[in-house]
N, C-alpha and C. Protein backbone atom coordinates (compact mmCIF):
# COMPACT_ATOMS: atom_id res chain seq x y z
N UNK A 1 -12.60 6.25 -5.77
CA UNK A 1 -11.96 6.29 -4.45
C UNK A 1 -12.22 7.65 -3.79
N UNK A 2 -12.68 7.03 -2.51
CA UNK A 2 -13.12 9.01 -1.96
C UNK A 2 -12.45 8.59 -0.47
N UNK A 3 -11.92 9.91 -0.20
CA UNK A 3 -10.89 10.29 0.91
C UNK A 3 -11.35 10.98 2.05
N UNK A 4 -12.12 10.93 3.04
CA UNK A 4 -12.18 12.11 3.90
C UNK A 4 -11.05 13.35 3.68
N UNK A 5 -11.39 14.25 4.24
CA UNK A 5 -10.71 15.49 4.35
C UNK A 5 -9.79 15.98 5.34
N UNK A 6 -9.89 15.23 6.35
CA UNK A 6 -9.10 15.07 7.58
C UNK A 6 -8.08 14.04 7.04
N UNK A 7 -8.00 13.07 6.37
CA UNK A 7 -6.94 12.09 6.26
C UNK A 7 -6.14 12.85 4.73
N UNK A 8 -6.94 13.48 4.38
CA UNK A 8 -6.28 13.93 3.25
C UNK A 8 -4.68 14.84 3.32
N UNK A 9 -5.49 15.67 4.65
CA UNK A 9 -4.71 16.83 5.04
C UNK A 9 -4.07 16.08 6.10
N UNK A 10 -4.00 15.56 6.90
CA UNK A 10 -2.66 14.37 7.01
C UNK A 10 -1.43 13.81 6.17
N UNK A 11 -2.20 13.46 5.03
CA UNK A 11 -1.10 12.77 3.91
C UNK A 11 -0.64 13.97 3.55
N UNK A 12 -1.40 15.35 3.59
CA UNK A 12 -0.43 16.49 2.27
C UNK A 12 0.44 16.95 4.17
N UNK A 13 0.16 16.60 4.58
CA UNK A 13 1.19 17.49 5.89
C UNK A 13 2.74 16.28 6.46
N UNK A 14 2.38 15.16 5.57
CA UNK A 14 3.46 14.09 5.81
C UNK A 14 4.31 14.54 5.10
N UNK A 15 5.60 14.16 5.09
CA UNK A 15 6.62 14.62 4.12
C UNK A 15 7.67 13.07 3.85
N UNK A 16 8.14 12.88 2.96
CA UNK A 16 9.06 11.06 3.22
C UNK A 16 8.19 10.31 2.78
N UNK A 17 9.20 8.98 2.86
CA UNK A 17 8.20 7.64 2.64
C UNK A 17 7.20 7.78 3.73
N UNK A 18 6.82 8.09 4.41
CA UNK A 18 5.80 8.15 5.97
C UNK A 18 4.53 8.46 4.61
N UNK A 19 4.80 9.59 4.16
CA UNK A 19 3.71 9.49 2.74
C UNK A 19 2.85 8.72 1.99
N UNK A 20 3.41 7.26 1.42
CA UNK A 20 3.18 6.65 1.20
C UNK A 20 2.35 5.49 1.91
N UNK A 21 2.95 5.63 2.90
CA UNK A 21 2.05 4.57 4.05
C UNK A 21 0.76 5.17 4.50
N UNK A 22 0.28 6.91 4.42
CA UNK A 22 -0.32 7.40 4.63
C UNK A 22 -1.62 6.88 3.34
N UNK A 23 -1.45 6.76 2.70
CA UNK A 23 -2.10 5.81 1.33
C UNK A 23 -2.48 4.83 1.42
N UNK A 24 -1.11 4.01 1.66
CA UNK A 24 -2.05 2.43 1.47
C UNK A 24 -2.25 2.22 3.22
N UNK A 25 -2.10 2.39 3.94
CA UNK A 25 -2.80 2.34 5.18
C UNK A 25 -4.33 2.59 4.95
N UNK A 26 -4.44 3.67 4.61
CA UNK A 26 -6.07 4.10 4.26
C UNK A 26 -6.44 3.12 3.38
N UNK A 27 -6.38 2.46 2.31
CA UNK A 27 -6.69 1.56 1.59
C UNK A 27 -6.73 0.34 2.31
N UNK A 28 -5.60 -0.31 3.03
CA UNK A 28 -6.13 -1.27 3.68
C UNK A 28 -7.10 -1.02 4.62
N UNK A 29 -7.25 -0.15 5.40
CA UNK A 29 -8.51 -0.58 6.51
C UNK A 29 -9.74 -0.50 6.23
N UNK A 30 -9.78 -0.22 5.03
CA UNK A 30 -11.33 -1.10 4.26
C UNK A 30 -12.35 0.32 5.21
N UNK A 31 -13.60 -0.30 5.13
CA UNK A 31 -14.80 0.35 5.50
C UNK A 31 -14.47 1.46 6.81
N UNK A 32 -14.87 2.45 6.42
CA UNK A 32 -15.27 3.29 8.54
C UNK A 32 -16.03 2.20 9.04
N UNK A 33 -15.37 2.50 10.58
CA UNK A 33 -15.67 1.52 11.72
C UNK A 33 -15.73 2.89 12.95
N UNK A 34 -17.14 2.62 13.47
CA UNK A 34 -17.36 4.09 14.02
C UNK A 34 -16.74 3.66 15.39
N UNK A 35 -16.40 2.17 15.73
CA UNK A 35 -15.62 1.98 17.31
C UNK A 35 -14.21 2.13 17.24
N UNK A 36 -13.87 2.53 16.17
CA UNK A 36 -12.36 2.54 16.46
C UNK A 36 -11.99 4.11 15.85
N UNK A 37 -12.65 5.25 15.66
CA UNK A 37 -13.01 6.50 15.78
C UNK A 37 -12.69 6.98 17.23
N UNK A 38 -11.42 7.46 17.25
CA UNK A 38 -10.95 7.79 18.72
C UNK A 38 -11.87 8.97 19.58
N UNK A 39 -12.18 10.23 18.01
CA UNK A 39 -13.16 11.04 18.97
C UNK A 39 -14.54 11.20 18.59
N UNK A 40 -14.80 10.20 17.90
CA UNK A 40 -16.52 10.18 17.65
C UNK A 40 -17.11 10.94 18.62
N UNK A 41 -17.08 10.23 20.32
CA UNK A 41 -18.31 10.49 20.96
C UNK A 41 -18.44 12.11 21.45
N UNK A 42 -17.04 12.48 21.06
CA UNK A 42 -17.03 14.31 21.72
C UNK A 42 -17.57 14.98 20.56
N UNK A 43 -17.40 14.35 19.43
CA UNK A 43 -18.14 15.26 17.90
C UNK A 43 -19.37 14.69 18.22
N UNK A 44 -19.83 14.04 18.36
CA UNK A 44 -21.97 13.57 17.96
C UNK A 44 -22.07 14.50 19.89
N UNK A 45 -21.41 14.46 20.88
CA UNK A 45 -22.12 14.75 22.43
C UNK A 45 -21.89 16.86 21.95
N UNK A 46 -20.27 17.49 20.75
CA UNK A 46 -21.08 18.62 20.61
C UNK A 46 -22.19 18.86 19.44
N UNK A 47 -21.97 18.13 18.56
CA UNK A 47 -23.84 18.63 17.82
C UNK A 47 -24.34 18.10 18.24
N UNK A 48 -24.40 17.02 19.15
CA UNK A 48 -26.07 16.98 19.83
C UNK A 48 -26.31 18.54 21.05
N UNK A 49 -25.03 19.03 21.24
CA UNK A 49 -25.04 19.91 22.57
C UNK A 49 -26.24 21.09 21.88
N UNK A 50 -25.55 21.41 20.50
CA UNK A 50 -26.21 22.51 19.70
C UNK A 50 -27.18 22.29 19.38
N UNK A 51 -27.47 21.30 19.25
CA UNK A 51 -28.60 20.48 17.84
C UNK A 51 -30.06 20.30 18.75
N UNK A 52 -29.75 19.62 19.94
CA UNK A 52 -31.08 19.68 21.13
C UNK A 52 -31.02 20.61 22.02
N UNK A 53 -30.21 22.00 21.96
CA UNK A 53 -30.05 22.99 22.78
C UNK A 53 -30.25 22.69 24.05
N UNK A 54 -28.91 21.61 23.97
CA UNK A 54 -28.93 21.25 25.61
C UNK A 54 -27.36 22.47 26.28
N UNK A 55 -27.78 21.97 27.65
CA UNK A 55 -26.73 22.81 28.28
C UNK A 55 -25.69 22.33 28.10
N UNK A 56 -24.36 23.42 28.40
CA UNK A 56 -22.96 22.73 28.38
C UNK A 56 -22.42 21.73 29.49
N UNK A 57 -23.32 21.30 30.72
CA UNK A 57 -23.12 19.99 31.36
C UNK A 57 -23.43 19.11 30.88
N UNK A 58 -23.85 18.88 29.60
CA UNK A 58 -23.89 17.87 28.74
C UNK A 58 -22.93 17.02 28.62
N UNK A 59 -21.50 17.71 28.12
CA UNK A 59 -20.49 18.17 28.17
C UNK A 59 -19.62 16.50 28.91
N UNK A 60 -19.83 17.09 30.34
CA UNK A 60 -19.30 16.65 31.56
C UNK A 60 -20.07 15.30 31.73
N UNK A 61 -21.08 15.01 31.32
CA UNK A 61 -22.02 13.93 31.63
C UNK A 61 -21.38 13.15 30.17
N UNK A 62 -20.97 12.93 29.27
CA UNK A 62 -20.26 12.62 28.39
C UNK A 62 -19.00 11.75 29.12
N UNK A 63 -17.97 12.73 29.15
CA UNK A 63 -16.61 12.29 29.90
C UNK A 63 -17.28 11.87 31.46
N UNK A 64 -18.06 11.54 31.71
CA UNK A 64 -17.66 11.09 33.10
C UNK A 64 -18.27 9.63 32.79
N UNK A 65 -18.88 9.75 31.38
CA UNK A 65 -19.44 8.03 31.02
C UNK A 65 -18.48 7.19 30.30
N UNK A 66 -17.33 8.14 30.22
CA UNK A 66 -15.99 7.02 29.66
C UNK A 66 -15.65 6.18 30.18
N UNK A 67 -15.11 5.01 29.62
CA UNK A 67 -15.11 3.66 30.95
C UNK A 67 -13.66 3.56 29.80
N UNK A 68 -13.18 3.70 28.68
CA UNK A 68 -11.72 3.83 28.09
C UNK A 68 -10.96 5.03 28.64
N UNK A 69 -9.82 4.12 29.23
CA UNK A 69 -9.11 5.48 30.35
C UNK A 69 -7.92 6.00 29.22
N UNK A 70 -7.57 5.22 28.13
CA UNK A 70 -6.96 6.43 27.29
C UNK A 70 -7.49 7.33 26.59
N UNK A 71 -8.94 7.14 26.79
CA UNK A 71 -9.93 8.53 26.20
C UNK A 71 -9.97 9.56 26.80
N UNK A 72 -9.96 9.44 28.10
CA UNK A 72 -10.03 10.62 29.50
C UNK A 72 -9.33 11.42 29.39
N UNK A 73 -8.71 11.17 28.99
CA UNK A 73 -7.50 12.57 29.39
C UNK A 73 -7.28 13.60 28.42
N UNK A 74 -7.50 12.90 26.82
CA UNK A 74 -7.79 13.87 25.99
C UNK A 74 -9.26 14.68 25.35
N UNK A 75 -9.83 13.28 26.38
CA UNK A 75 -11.81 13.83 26.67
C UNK A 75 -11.94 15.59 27.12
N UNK A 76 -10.76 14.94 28.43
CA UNK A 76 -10.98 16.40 29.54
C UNK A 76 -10.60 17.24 28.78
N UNK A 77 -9.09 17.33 28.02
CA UNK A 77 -8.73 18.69 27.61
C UNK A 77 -9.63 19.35 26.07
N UNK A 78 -10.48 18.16 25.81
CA UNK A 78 -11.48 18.83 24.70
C UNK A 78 -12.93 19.08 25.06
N UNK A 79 -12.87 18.84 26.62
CA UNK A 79 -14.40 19.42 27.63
C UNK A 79 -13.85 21.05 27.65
N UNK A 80 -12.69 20.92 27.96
CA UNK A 80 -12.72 22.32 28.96
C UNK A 80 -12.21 23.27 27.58
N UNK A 81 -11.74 22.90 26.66
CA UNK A 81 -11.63 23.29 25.12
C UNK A 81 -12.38 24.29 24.97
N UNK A 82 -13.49 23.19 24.54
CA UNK A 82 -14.55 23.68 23.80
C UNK A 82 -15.89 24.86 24.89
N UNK A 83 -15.59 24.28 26.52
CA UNK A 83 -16.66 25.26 27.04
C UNK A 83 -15.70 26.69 26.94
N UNK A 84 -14.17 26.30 26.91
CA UNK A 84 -13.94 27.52 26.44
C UNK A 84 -14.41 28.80 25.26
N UNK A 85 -14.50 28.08 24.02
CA UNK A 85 -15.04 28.49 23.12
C UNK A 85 -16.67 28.91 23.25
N UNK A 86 -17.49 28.34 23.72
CA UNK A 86 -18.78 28.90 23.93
C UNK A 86 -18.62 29.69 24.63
N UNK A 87 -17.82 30.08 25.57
CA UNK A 87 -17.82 31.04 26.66
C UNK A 87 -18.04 32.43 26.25
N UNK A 88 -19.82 33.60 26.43
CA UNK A 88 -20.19 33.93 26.21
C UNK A 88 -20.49 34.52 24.64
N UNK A 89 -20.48 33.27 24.11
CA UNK A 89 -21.14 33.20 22.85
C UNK A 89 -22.33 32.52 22.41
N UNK A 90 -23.51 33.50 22.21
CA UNK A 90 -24.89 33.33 21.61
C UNK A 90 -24.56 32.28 20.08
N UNK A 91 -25.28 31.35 20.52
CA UNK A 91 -25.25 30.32 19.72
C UNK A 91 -26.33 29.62 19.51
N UNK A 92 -26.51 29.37 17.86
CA UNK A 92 -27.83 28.37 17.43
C UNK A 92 -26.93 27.58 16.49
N UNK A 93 -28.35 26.27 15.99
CA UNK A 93 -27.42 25.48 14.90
C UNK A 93 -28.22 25.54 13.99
N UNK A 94 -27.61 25.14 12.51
CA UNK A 94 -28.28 24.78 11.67
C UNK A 94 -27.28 23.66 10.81
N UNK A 95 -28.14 23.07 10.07
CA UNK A 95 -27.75 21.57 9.66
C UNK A 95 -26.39 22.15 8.74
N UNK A 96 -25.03 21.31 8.65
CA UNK A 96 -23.97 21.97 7.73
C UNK A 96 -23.99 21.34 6.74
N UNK A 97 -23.70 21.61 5.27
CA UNK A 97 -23.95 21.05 4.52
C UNK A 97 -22.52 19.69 4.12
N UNK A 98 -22.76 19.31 3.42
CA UNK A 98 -21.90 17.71 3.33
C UNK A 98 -21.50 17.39 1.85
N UNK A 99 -20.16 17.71 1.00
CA UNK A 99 -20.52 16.98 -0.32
C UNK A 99 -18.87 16.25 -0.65
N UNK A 100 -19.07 15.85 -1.87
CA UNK A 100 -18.01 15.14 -2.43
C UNK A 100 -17.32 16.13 -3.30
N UNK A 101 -15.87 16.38 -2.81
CA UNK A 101 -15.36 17.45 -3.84
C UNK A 101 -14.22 16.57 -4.60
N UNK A 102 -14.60 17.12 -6.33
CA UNK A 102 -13.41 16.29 -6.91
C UNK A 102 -12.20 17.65 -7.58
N UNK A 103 -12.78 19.03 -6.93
CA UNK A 103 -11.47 20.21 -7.25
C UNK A 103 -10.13 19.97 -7.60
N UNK A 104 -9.39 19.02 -6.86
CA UNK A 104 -8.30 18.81 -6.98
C UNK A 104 -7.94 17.56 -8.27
N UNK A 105 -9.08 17.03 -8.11
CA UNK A 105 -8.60 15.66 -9.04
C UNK A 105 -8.83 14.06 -8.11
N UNK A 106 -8.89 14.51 -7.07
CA UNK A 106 -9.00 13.49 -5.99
C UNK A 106 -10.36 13.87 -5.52
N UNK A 107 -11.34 12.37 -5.42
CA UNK A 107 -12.83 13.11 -4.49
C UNK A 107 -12.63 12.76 -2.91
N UNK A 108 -13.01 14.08 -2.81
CA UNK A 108 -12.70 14.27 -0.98
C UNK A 108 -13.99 14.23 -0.25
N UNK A 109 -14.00 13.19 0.74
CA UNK A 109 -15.59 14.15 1.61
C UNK A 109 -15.52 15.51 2.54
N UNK A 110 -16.25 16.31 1.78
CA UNK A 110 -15.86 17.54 2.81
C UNK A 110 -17.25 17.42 3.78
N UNK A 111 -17.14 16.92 5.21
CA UNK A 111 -17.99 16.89 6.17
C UNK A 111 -17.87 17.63 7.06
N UNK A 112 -18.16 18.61 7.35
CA UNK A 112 -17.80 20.11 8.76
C UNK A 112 -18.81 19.17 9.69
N UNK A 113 -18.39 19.19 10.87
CA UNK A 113 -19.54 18.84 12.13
C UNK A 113 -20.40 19.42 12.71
N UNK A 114 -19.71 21.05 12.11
CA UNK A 114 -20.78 21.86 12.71
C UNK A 114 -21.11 22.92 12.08
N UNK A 115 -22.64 23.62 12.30
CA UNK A 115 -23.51 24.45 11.48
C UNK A 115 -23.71 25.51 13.03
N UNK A 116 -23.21 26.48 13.10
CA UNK A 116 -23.39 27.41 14.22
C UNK A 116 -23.63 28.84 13.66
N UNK A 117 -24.72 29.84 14.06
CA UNK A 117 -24.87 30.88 13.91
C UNK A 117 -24.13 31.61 15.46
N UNK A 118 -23.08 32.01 15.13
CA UNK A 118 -22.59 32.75 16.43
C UNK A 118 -22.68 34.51 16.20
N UNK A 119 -23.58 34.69 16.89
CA UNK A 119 -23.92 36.01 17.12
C UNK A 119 -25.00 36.22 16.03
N UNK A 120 -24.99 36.78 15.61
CA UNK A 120 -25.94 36.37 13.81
C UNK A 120 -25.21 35.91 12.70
N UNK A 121 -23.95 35.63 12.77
CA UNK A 121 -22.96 35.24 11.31
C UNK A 121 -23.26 33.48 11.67
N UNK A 122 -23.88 33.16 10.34
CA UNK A 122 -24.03 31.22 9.97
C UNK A 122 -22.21 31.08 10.34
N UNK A 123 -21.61 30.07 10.58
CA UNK A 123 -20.43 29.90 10.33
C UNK A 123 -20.67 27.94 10.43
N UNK A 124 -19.85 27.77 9.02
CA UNK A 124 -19.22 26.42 9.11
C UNK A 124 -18.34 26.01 10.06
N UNK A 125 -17.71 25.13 11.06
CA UNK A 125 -17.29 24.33 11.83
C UNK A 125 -16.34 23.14 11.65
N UNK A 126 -15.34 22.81 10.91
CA UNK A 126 -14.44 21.93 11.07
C UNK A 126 -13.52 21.80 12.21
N UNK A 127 -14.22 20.53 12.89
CA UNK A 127 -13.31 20.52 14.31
C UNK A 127 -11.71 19.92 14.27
N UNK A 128 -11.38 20.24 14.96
CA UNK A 128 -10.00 19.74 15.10
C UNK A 128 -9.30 19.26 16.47
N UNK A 129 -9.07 18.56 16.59
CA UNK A 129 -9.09 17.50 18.36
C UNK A 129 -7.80 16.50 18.56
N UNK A 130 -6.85 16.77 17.21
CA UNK A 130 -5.94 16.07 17.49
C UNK A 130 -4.88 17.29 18.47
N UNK A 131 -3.52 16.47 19.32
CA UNK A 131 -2.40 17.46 19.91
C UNK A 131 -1.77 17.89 19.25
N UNK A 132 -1.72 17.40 18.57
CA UNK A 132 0.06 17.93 17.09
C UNK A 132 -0.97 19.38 17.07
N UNK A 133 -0.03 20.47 17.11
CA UNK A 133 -0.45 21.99 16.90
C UNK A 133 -1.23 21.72 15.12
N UNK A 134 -2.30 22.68 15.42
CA UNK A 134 -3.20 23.06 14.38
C UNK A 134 -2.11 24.22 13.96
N UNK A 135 -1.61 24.00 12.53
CA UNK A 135 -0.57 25.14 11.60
C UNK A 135 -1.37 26.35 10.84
N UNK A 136 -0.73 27.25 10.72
CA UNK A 136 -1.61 28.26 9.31
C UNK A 136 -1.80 27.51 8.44
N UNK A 137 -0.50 26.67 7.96
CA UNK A 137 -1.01 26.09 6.80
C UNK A 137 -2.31 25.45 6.80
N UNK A 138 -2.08 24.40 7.25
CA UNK A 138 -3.30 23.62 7.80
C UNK A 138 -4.64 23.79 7.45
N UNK A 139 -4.66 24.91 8.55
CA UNK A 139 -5.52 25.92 8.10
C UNK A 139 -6.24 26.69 6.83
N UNK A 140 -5.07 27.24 6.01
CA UNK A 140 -5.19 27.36 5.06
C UNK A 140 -6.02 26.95 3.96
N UNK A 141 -4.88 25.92 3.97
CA UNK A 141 -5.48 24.45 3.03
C UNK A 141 -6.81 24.07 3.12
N UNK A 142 -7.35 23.73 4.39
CA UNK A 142 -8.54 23.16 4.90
C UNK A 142 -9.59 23.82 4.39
N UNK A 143 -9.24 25.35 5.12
CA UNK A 143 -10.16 25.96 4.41
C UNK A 143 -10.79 26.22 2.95
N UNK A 144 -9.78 26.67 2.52
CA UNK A 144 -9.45 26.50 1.04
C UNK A 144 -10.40 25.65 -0.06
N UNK A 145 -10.04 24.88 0.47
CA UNK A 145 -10.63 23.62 -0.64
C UNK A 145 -12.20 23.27 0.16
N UNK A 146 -12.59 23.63 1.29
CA UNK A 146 -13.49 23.79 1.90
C UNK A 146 -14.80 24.67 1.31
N UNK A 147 -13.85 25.57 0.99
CA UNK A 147 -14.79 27.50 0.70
C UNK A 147 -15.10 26.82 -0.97
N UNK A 148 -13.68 26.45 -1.55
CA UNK A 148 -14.35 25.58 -2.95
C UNK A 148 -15.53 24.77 -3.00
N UNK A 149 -15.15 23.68 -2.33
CA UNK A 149 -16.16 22.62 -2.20
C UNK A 149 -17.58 22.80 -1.96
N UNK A 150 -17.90 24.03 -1.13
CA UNK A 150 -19.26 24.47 -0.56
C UNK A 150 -20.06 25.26 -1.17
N UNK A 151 -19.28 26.41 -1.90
CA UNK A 151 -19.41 27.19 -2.74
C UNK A 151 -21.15 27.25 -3.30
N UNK A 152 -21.09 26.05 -3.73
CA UNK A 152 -22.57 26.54 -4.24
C UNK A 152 -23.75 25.86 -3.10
N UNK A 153 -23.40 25.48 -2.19
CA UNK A 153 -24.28 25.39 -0.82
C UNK A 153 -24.58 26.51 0.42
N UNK A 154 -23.69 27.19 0.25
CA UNK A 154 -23.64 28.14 1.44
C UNK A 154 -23.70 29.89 1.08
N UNK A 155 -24.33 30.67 1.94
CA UNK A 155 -24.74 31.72 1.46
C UNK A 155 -23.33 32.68 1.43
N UNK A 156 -23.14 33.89 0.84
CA UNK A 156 -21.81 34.54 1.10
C UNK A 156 -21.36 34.86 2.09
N UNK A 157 -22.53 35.03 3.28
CA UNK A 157 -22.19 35.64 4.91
C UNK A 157 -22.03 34.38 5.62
N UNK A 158 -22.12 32.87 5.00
CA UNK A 158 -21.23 32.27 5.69
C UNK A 158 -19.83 31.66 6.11
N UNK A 159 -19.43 32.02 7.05
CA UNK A 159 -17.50 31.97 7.34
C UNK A 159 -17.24 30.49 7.19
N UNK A 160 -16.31 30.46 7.01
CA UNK A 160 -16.01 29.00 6.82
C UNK A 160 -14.54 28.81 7.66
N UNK A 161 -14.63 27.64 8.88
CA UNK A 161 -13.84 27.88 9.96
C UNK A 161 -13.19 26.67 10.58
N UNK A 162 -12.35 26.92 11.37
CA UNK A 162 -11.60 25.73 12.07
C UNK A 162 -11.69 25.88 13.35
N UNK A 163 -12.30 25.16 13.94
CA UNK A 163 -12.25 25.26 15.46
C UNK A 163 -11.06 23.75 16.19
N UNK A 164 -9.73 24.77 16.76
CA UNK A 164 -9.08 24.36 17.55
C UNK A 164 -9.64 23.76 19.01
N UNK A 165 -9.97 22.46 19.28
CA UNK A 165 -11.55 22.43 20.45
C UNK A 165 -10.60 22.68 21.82
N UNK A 166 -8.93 21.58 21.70
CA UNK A 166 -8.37 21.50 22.76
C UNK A 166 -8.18 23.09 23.03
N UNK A 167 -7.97 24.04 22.27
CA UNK A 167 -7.42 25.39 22.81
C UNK A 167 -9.07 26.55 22.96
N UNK A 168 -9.86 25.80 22.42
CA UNK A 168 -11.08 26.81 22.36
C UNK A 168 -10.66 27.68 21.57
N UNK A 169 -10.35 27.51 20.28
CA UNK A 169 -10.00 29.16 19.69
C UNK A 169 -10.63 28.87 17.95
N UNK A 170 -11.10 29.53 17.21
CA UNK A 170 -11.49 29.72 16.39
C UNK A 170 -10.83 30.11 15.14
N UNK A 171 -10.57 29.37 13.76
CA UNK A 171 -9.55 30.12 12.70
C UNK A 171 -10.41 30.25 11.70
N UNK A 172 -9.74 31.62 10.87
CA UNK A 172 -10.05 31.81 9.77
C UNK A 172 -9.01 31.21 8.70
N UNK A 173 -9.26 31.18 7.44
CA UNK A 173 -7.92 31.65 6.42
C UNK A 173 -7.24 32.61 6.83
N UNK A 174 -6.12 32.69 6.31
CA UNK A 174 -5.35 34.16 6.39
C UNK A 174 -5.71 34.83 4.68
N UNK A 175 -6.17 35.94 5.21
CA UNK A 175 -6.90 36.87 4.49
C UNK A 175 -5.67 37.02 3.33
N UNK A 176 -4.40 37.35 3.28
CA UNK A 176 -3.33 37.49 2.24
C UNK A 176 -2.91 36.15 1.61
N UNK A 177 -3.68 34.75 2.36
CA UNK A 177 -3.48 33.58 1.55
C UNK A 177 -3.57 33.51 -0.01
N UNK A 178 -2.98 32.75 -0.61
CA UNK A 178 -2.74 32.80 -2.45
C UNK A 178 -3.40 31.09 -2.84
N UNK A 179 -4.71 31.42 -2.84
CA UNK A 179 -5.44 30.33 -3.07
C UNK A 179 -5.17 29.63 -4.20
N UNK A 180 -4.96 30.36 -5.12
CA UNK A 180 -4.39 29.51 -6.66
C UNK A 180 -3.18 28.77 -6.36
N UNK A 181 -2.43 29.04 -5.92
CA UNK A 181 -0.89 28.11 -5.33
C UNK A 181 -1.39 27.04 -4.10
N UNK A 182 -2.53 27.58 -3.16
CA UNK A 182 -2.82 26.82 -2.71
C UNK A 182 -3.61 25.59 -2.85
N UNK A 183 -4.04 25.58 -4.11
CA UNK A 183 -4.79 24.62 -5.09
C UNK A 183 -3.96 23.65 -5.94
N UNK A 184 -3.27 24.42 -6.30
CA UNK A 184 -1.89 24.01 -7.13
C UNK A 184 -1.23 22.90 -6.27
N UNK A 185 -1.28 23.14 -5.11
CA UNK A 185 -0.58 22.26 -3.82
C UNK A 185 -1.26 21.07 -3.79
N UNK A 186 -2.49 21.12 -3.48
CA UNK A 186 -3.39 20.28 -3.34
C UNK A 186 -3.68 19.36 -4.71
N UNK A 187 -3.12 19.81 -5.99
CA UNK A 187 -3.61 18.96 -7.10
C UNK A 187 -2.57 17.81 -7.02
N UNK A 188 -0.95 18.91 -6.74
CA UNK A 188 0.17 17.85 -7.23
C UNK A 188 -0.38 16.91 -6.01
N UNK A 189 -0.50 16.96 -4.94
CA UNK A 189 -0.71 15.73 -3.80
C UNK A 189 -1.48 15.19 -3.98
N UNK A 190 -2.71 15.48 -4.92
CA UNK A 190 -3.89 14.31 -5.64
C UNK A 190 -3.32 13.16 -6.09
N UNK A 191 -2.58 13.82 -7.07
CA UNK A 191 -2.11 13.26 -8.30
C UNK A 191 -0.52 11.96 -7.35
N UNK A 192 0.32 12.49 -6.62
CA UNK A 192 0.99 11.88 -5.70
C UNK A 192 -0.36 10.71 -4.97
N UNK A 193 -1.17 10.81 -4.68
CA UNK A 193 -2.13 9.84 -3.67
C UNK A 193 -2.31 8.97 -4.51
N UNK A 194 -2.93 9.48 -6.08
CA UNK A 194 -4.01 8.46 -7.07
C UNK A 194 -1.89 7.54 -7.42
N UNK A 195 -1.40 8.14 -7.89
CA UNK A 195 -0.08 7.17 -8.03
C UNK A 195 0.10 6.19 -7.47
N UNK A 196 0.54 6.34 -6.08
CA UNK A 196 0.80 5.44 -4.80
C UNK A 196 -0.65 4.16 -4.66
N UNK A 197 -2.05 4.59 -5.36
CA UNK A 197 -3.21 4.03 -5.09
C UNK A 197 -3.30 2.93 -6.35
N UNK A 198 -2.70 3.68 -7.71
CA UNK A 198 -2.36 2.64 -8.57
C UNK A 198 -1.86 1.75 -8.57
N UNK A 199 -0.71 1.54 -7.79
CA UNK A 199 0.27 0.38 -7.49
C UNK A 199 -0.08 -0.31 -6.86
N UNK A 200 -1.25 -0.61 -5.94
CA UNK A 200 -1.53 -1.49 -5.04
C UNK A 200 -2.99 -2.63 -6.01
């Protein structure tokens, strides 16, 4: 059983029975279905933005081809997001790397969307596009098991990051984070997921 990394860190940020449903919900809906992926087309329209070094009216030619009007509105605030974030930043791409981490006990896909050299530092890219506020923890965590997971793919000068798209802002870890507790976190909620996954 393998988990994306985004739904993972969902279930460890639930708290209650809401927990549990966070489980077998994922179990029932069977296969990815890339049409019912609320923000697919703003993740493939920015690595294609980077990827064919097209301009940021790319962008705008995107959202103005939405014909789903509950997409629009959170289209716009992740257009004007993200040109925030490029906003005078020298930028190239390179391909990010992609693997299956089983660190915790649970295999996770760790997939970043994006491979950006900003300024000369490579930096990894995990977007983030939902409203519910992006937390330290969050953060943390993400990273965390991220910097694990990559570890033997990525060179030491590359950062490993969270990009907030609706706010345009960029996260690190917090540098005084306690990664061993923060691992520790992440095992017991393995071990909580594979439980709840047994019973069904």
């Amino acid at each position: 059983m393998t988990v994306s990394l985004t739904k993972f860190i969902d279930f460890v940020n639930t708290s209650g029975m809401p927990k549990m449903k966070v489980v077998e919900d994922y179990l029932s809906s069977g296969k990815y279905e890339p049409g019912k992926d609320f923000y697919k087309r703003f993740r493939d329209a920015a690595v294609d933005l980077h990827k064919e070094d097209l301009e940021v009216e790319y962008l705008e030619k995107v959202f103005n081809s939405l014909t789903d009007k509950k997409k629009r509105p959170h289209y716009a605030e992740l257009n004007k997001g993200y040109r925030t974030f490029l906003k005078s930043r020298k930028i190239s791409w390179f391909d990010p790397p992609s693997v299956i981490c089983d660190a915790t006990g649970l295999e996770i896909s760790i997939n970043p969307e994006l491979g950006l050299i900003i300024g000369t530092t490579p930096h990894i890219v995990k977007m983030y596009m939902k409203q519910d506020k992006l937390t330290r923890s969050n953060v943390n965590m993400t990273i965390t098991l991220m910097e694990i997971a990559l570890s033997d793919c990525i060179d030491e000068d590359t950062v490993i990051t969270i990009l907030d798209v609706r706010n345009g802002r960029l996260y690190r870890a917090s540098a005084k984070r306690d990664t061993e507790k923060i691992m520790m976190q992440l095992e017991l909620e393995s071990d909580y997921w594979k439980k709840v996954a047994s019973k069904r």
